[in-house]
Protein backbone atom coordinates (compact mmCIF):
# COMPACT_ATOMS: atom_id res chain seq x y z
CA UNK A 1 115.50 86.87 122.68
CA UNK A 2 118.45 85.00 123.83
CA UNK A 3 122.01 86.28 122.80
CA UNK A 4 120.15 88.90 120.73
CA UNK A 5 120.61 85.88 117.73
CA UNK A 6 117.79 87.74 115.97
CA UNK A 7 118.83 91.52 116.33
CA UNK A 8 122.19 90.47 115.37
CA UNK A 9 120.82 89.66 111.51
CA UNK A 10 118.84 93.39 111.23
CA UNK A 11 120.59 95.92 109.19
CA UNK A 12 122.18 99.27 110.15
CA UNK A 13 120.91 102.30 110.04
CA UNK A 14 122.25 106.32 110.91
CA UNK A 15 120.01 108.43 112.99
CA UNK A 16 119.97 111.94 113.82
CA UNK A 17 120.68 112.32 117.44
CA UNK A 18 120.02 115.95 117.32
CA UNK A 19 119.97 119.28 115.33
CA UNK A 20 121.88 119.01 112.07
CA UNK A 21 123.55 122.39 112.54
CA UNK A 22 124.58 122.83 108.82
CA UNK A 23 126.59 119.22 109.04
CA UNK A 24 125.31 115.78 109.04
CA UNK A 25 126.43 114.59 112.56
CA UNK A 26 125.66 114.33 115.32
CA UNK A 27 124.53 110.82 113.94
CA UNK A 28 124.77 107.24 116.00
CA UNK A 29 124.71 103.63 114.33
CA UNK A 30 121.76 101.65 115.29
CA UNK A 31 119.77 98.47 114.21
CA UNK A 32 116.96 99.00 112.24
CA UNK A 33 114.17 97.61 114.24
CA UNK A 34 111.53 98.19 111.59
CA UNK A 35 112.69 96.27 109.36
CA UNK A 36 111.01 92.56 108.98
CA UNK A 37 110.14 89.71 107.37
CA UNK A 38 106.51 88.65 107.18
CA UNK A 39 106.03 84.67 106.54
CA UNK A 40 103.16 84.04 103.42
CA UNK A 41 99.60 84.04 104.99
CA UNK A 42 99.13 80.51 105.45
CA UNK A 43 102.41 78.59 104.63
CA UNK A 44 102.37 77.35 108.13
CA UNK A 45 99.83 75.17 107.02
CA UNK A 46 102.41 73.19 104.79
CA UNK A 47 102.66 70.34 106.53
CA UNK A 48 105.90 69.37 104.53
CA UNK A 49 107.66 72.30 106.61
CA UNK A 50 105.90 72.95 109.88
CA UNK A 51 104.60 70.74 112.32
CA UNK A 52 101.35 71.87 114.38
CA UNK A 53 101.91 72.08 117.93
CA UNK A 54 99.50 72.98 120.97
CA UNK A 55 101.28 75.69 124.29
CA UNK A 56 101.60 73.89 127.56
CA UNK A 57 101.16 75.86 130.39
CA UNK A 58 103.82 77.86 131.14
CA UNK A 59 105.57 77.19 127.64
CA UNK A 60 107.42 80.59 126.33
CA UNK A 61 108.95 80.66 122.97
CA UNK A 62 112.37 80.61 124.22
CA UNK A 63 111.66 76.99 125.96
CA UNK A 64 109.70 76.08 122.62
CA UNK A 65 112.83 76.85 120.77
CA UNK A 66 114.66 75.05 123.57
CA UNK A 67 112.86 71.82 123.30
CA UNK A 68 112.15 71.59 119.36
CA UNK A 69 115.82 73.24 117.96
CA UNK A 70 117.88 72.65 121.03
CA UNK A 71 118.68 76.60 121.57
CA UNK A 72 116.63 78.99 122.89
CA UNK A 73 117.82 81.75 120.85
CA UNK A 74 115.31 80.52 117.88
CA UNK A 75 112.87 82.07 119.51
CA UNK A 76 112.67 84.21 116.90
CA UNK A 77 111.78 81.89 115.05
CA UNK A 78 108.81 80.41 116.84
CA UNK A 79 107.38 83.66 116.77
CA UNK A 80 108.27 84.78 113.13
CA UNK A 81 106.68 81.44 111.81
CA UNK A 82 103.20 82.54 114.05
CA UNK A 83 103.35 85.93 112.69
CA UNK A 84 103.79 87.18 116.33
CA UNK A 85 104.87 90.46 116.54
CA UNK A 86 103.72 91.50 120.46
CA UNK A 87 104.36 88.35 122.68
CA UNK A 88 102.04 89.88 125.18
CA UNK A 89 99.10 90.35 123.31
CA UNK A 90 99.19 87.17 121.36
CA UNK A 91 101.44 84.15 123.12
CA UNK A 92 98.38 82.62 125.27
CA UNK A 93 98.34 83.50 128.93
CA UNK A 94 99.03 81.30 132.11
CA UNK A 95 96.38 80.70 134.53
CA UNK A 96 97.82 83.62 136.81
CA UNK A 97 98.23 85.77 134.23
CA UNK A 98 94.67 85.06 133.30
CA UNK A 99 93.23 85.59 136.45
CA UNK A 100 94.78 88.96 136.76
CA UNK A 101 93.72 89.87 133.14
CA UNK A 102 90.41 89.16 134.27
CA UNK A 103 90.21 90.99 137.65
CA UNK A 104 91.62 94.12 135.79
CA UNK A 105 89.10 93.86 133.22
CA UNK A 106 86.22 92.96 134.62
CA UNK A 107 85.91 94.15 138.86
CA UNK A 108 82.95 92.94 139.04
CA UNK A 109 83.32 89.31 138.47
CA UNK A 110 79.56 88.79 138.02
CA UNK A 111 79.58 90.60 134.27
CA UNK A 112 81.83 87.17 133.60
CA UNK A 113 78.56 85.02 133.52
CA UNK A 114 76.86 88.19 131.11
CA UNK A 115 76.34 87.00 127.39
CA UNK A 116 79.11 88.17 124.84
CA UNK A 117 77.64 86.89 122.10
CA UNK A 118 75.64 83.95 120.16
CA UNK A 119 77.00 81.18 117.97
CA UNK A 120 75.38 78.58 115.93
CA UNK A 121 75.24 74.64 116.35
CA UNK A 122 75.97 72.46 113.90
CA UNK A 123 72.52 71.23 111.91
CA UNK A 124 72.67 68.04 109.69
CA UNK A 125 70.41 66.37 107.44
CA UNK A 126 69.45 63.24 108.09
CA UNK A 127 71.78 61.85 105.58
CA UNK A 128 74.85 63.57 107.66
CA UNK A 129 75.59 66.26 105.83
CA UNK A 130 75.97 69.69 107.86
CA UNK A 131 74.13 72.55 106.43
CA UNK A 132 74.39 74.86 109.51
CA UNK A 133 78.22 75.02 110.65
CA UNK A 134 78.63 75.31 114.48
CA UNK A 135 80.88 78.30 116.13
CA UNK A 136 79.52 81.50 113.79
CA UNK A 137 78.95 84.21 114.96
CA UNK A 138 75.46 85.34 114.78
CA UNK A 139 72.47 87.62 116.96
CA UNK A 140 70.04 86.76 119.53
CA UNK A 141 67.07 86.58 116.84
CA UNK A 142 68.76 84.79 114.24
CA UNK A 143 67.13 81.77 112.36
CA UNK A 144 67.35 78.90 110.29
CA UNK A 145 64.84 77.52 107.61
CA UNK A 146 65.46 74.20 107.04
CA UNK A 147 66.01 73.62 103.29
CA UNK A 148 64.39 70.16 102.97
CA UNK A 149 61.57 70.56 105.52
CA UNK A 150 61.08 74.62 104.75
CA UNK A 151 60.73 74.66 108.68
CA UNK A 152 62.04 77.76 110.75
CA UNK A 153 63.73 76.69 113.20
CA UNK A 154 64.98 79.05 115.81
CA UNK A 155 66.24 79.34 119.34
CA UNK A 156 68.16 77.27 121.28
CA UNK A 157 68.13 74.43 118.75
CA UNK A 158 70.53 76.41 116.04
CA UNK A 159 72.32 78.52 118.54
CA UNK A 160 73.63 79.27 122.13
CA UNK A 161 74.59 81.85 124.12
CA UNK A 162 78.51 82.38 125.24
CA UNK A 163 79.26 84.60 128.00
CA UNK A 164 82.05 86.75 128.41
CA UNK A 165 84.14 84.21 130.20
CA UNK A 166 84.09 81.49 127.85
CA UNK A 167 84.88 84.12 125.12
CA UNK A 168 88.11 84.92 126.96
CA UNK A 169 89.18 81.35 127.47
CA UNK A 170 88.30 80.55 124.09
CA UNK A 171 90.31 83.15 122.68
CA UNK A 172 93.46 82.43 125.08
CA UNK A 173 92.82 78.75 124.34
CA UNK A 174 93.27 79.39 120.21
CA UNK A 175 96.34 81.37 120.97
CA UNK A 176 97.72 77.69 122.16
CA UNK A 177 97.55 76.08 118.27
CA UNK A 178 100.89 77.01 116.67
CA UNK A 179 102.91 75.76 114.13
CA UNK A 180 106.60 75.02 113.97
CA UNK A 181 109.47 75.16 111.48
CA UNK A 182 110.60 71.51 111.15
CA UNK A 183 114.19 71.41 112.37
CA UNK A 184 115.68 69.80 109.34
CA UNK A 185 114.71 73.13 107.23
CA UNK A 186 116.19 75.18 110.07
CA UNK A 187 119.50 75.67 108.53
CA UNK A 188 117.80 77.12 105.03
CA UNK A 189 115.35 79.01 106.37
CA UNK A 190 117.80 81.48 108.53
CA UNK A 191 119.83 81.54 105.13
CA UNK A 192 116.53 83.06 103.29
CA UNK A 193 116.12 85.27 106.58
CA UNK A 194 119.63 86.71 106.20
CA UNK A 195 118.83 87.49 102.66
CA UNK A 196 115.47 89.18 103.16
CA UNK A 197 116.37 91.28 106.03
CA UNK A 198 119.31 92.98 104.19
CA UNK A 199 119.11 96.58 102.05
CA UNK A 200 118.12 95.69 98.31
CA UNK A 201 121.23 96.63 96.04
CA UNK A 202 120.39 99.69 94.91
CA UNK A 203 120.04 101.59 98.65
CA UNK A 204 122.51 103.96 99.12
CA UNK A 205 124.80 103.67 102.18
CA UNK A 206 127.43 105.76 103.96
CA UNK A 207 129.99 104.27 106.28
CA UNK A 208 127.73 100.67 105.38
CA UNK A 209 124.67 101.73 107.12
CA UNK A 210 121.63 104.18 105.16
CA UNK A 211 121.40 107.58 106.58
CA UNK A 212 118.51 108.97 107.80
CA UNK A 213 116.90 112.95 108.03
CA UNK A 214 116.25 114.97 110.60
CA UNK A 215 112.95 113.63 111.50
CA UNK A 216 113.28 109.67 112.66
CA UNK A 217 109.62 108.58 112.27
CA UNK A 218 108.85 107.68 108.38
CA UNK A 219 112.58 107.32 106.94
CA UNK A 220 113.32 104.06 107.45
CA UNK A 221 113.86 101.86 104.33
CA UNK A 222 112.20 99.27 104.35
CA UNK A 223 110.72 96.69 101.64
């Protein structure tokens, strides 16, 4: 993240850089990297705030940042607004990157055209209304009996096949939908940031930063 504009804004904490030896040093001053702010599930939808956006190839969130706040150090931001916490697992993949993904995964290219799974099609009435929604999930024997009619349908008709490499695309591809903080609420929302990510009140520090134990893992504070 450029300029490290988001580390900057995490809190301090001690750590225990070995044994205690009857004292509490040796101890070092570090940001507290477990401490975050999780956006609502779903607020991204408020269209009053974000704006929904589809990844170019090639995009990263620092150029996202670049283009829509002119400064690539709200990159943060981008990705705190998608709930993305590993950029490599869930920021959609270039075609190279893809390709390699692939040949790492799957050597033998020929498992690529090997079914992954089934999903439905989309069944209407005659009248146009969809009783059978298209893209769930569903096995090789499923079926449908028509509530009008009382006919079973089955097959082809109410569902298809999708092989391993449409899966993956499909899955990269969804990765592309994001939303984005709209710029003019920039300003408030790294206000309501700074506020989050502090220490509540009643924490206890020493020298301004919390001090942890002996053992790192598990004595963080966090909210």
């Amino acid at each position: 993240m450029a300029d490290n504009f988001y580390f900057k804004h995490l809190p301090d904490v001690w750590i225990r850089m070995g044994p205690a030896e009857g004292t509490r040093q040796p101890f070092i001053k570090v940001k507290n990297m477990f401490r975050n702010v999780a956006l609502v599930n779903n607020l991204q939808k408020e269209f009053l705030l974000f704006s929904p956006i589809t990844i170019e190839e090639g995009d990263r969130p620092d150029k996202i940042a670049f283009q829509y706040y002119g400064d690539p150090a709200y990159d943060w931001i981008v990705l705190l607004c998608n709930q993305i916490t590993n950029v490599y697992a869930q920021w959609p993949l270039n075609q190279n990157e893809m390709w390699e993904y692939i040949q790492f995964h799957y050597p033998d290219i020929d498992t690529l055209s090997s079914i992954h799974h089934y999903e439905t099609n989309e069944v209407k009435l005659d009248n146009g209304v969809v009783i059978l929604p298209e893209g769930i999930i569903v096995n090789e024997n499923f079926t449908y009996r028509d509530p009008e009619t009382h006919i079973q349908l089955t097959g082809l008709t109410i569902r298809h096949p999708v092989t391993i490499y449409e899966h993956i695309v499909k899955e990269n591809d969804e990765k592309r939908e994001i939303y984005l903080l709209k710029k003019s609420y920039l300003g408030q929302f790294i206000s309501e940031f700074e506020k989050l990510i502090e220490y509540d009140d009643d924490v206890v520090l020493e020298d301004e930063a919390p001090i942890t134990k002996t053992s790192l893992a598990g004595n963080y504070l966090t909210k």
